[in-house]
Protein backbone atom coordinates (compact mmCIF):
# COMPACT_ATOMS: atom_id res chain seq x y z
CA UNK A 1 92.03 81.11 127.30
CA UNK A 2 88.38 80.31 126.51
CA UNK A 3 88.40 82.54 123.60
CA UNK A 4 90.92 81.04 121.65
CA UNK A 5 89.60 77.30 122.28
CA UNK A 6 85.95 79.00 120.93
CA UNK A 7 88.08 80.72 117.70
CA UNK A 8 89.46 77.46 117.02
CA UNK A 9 86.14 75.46 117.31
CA UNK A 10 84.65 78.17 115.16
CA UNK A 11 87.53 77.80 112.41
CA UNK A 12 86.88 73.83 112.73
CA UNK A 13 83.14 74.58 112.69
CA UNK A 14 81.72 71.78 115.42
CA UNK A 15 82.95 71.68 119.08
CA UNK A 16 86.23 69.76 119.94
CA UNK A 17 86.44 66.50 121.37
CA UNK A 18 86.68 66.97 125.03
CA UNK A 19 90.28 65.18 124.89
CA UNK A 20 91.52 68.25 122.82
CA UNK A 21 90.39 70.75 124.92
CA UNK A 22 91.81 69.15 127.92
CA UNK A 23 94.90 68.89 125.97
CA UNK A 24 94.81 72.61 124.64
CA UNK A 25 94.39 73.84 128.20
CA UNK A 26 97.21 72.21 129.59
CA UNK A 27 99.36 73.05 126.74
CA UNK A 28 98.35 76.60 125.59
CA UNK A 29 100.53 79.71 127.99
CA UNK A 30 99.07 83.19 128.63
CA UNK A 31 101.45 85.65 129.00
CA UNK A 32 101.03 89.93 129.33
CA UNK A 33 103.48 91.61 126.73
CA UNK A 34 104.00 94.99 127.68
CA UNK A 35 103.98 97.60 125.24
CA UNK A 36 106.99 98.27 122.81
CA UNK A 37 108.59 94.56 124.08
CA UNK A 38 109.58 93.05 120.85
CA UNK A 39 108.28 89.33 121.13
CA UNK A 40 110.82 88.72 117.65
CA UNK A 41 113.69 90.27 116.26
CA UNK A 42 115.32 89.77 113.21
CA UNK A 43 118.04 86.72 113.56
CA UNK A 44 115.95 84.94 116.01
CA UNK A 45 113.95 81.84 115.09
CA UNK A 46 110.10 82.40 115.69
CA UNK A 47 109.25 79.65 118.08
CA UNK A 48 105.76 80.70 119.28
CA UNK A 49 102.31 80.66 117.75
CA UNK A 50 100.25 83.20 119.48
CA UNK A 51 96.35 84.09 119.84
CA UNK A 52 95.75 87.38 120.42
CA UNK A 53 93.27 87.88 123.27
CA UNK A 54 93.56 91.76 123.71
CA UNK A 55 95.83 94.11 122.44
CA UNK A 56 97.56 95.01 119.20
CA UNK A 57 100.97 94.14 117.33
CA UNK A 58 102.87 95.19 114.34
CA UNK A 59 105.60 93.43 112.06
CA UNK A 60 108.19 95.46 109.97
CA UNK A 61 110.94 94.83 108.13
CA UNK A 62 114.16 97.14 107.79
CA UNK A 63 114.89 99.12 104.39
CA UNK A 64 117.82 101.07 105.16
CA UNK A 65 117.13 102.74 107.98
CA UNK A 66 113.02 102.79 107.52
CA UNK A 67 111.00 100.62 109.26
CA UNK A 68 108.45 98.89 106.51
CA UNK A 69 105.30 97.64 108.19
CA UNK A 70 104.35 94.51 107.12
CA UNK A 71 100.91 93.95 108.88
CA UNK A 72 99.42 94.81 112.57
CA UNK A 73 97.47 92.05 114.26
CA UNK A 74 95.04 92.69 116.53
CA UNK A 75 92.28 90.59 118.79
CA UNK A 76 91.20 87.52 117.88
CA UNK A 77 94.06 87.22 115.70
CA UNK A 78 96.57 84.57 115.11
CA UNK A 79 100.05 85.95 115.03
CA UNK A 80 103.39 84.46 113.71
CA UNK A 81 106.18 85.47 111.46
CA UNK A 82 105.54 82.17 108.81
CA UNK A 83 108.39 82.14 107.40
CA UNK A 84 110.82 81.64 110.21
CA UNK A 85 108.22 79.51 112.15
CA UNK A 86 107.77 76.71 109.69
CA UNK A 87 110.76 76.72 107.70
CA UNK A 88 112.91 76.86 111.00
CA UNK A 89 115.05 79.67 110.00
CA UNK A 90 115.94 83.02 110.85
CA UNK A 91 113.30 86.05 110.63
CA UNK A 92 114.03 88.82 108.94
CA UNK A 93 111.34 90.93 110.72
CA UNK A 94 110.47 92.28 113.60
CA UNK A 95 107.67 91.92 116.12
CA UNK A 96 106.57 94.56 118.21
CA UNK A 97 103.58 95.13 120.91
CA UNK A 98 101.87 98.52 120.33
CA UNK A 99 99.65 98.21 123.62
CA UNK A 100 100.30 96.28 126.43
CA UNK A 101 98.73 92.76 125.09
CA UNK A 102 97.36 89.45 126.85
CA UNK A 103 98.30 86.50 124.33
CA UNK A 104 98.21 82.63 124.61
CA UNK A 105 100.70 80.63 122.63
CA UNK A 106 102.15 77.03 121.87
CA UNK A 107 105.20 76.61 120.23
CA UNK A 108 106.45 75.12 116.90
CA UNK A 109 107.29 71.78 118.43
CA UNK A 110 104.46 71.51 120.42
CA UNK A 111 102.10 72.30 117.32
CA UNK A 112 103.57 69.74 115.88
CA UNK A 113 102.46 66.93 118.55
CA UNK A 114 98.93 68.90 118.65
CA UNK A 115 99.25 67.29 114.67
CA UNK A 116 100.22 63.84 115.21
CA UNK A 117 97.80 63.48 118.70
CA UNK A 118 94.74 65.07 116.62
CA UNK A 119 94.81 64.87 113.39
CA UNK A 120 91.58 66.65 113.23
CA UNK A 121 93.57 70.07 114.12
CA UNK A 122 95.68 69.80 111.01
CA UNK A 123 92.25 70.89 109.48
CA UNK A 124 91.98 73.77 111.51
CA UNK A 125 96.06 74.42 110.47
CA UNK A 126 94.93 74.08 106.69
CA UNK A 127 92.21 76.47 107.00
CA UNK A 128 94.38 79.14 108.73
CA UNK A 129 96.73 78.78 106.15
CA UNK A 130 94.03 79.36 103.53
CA UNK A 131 92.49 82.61 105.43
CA UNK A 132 95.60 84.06 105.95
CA UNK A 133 97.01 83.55 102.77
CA UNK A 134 94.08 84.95 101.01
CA UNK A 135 94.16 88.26 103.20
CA UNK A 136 97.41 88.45 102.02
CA UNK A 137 96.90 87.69 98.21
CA UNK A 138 93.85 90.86 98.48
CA UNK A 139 96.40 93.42 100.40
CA UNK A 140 99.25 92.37 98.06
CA UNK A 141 96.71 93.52 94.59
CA UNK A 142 95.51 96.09 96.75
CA UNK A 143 98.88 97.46 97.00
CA UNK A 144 99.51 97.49 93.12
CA UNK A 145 95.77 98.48 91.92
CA UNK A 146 94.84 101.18 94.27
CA UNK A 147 95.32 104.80 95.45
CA UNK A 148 96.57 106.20 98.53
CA UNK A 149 92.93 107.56 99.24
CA UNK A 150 91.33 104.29 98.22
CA UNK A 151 93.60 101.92 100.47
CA UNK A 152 92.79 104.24 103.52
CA UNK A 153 88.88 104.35 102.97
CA UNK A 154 88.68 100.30 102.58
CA UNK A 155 91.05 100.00 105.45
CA UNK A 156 89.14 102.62 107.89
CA UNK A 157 85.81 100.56 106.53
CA UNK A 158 86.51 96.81 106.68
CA UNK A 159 89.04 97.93 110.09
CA UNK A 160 87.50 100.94 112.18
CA UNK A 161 88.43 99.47 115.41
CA UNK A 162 91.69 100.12 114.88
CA UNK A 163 91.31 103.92 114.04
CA UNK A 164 93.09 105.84 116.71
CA UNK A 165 95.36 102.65 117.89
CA UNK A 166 98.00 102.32 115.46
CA UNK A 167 100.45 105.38 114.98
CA UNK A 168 100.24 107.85 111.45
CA UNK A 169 103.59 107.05 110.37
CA UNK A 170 103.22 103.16 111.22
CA UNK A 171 99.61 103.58 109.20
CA UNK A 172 101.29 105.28 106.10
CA UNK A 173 104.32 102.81 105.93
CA UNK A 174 101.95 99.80 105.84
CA UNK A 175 100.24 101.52 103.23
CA UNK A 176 103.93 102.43 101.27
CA UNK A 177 103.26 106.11 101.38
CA UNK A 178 104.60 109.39 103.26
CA UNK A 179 102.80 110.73 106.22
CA UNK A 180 101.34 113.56 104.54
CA UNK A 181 100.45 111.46 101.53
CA UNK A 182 98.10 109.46 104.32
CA UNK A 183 97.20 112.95 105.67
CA UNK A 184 95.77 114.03 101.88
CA UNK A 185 94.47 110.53 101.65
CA UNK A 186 92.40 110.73 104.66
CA UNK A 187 91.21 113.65 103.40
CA UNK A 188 89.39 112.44 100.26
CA UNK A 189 88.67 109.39 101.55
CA UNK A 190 85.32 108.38 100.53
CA UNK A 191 84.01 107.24 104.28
């Protein structure tokens, strides 16, 4: 649980008052997802921030009968379907555990007192918000703007720790292309 108290000082850039910590600890619950538990399915209503402390995640959507990967979340990660969690309403996707993981979460209403008892950590909420959204904004352009080839080299560059962890056809539906179009990709990749 220390790591996620030090990722959240580090997002909030000074040390937190000792009364948050205390406050975090008591709060904050580990749990070990094994691998291919689905911690949300569409229909439910995400509940549950989580930290990831080890292990890896994915999140698809359904097209049909194709499962769309949306984004894979790894250590040191926050994880949470947004949508559902802060407008309170159904998901639509799907959260899965690719390895067996070790994550600590809080849930929606507790969050929420975390707010009103510090308002400090509402900065530390804004400036999640901001990183994440701006991830998003860069894969969402990268997407449109860039080649099958290109996507794979700035992914296996900026990512490499996750080369070898996440499945080829899980890989090439996050990128929105066939398995052998990754397979070609990876080939003239420019790594």
């Amino acid at each position: 649980m220390k790591k996620v108290i030090e990722f959240l000082e580090m997002i909030h850039s000074s040390p937190f008052p000792n009364e948050l910590k205390a406050y975090l600890y008591d709060v904050l619950q580990t749990q070990i997802i094994k691998k291919r538990v689905k911690v949300l399915r569409v229909g439910q209503v995400s509940d549950r921030i989580y930290f990831i402390e080890k292990g890896l995640f994915r999140c698809y959507v359904m097209r049909g009968e194709d499962e769309i990967c949306k984004w894979f979340m790894r250590e040191g990660n926050i994880m949470i379907s947004v949508n559902s969690f802060f407008n309170r309403k159904q998901s639509t996707e799907t959260i899965e555990a690719l390895e067996e993981s070790e994550v600590h979460w809080i849930t929606f209403d507790q969050l929420q007192k975390i707010y009103e008892l510090f308002p400090e950590f509402r900065r530390i909420g804004q400036r999640l918000t901001e990183i994440y959204y701006c991830a998003s904004e860069v894969r969402a352009d990268d997407l449109r703007m860039k080649q099958a080839d290109e996507l794979y080299s700035d992914w296996i560059t900026n990512q490499p720790e996750l080369a070898g962890r996440i499945k080829k056809s899980y890989l090439a539906s996050y990128f929105g292309i066939t398995p052998p179009t990754l397979s070609r990709a990876k080939k003239t990749a420019k790594i």
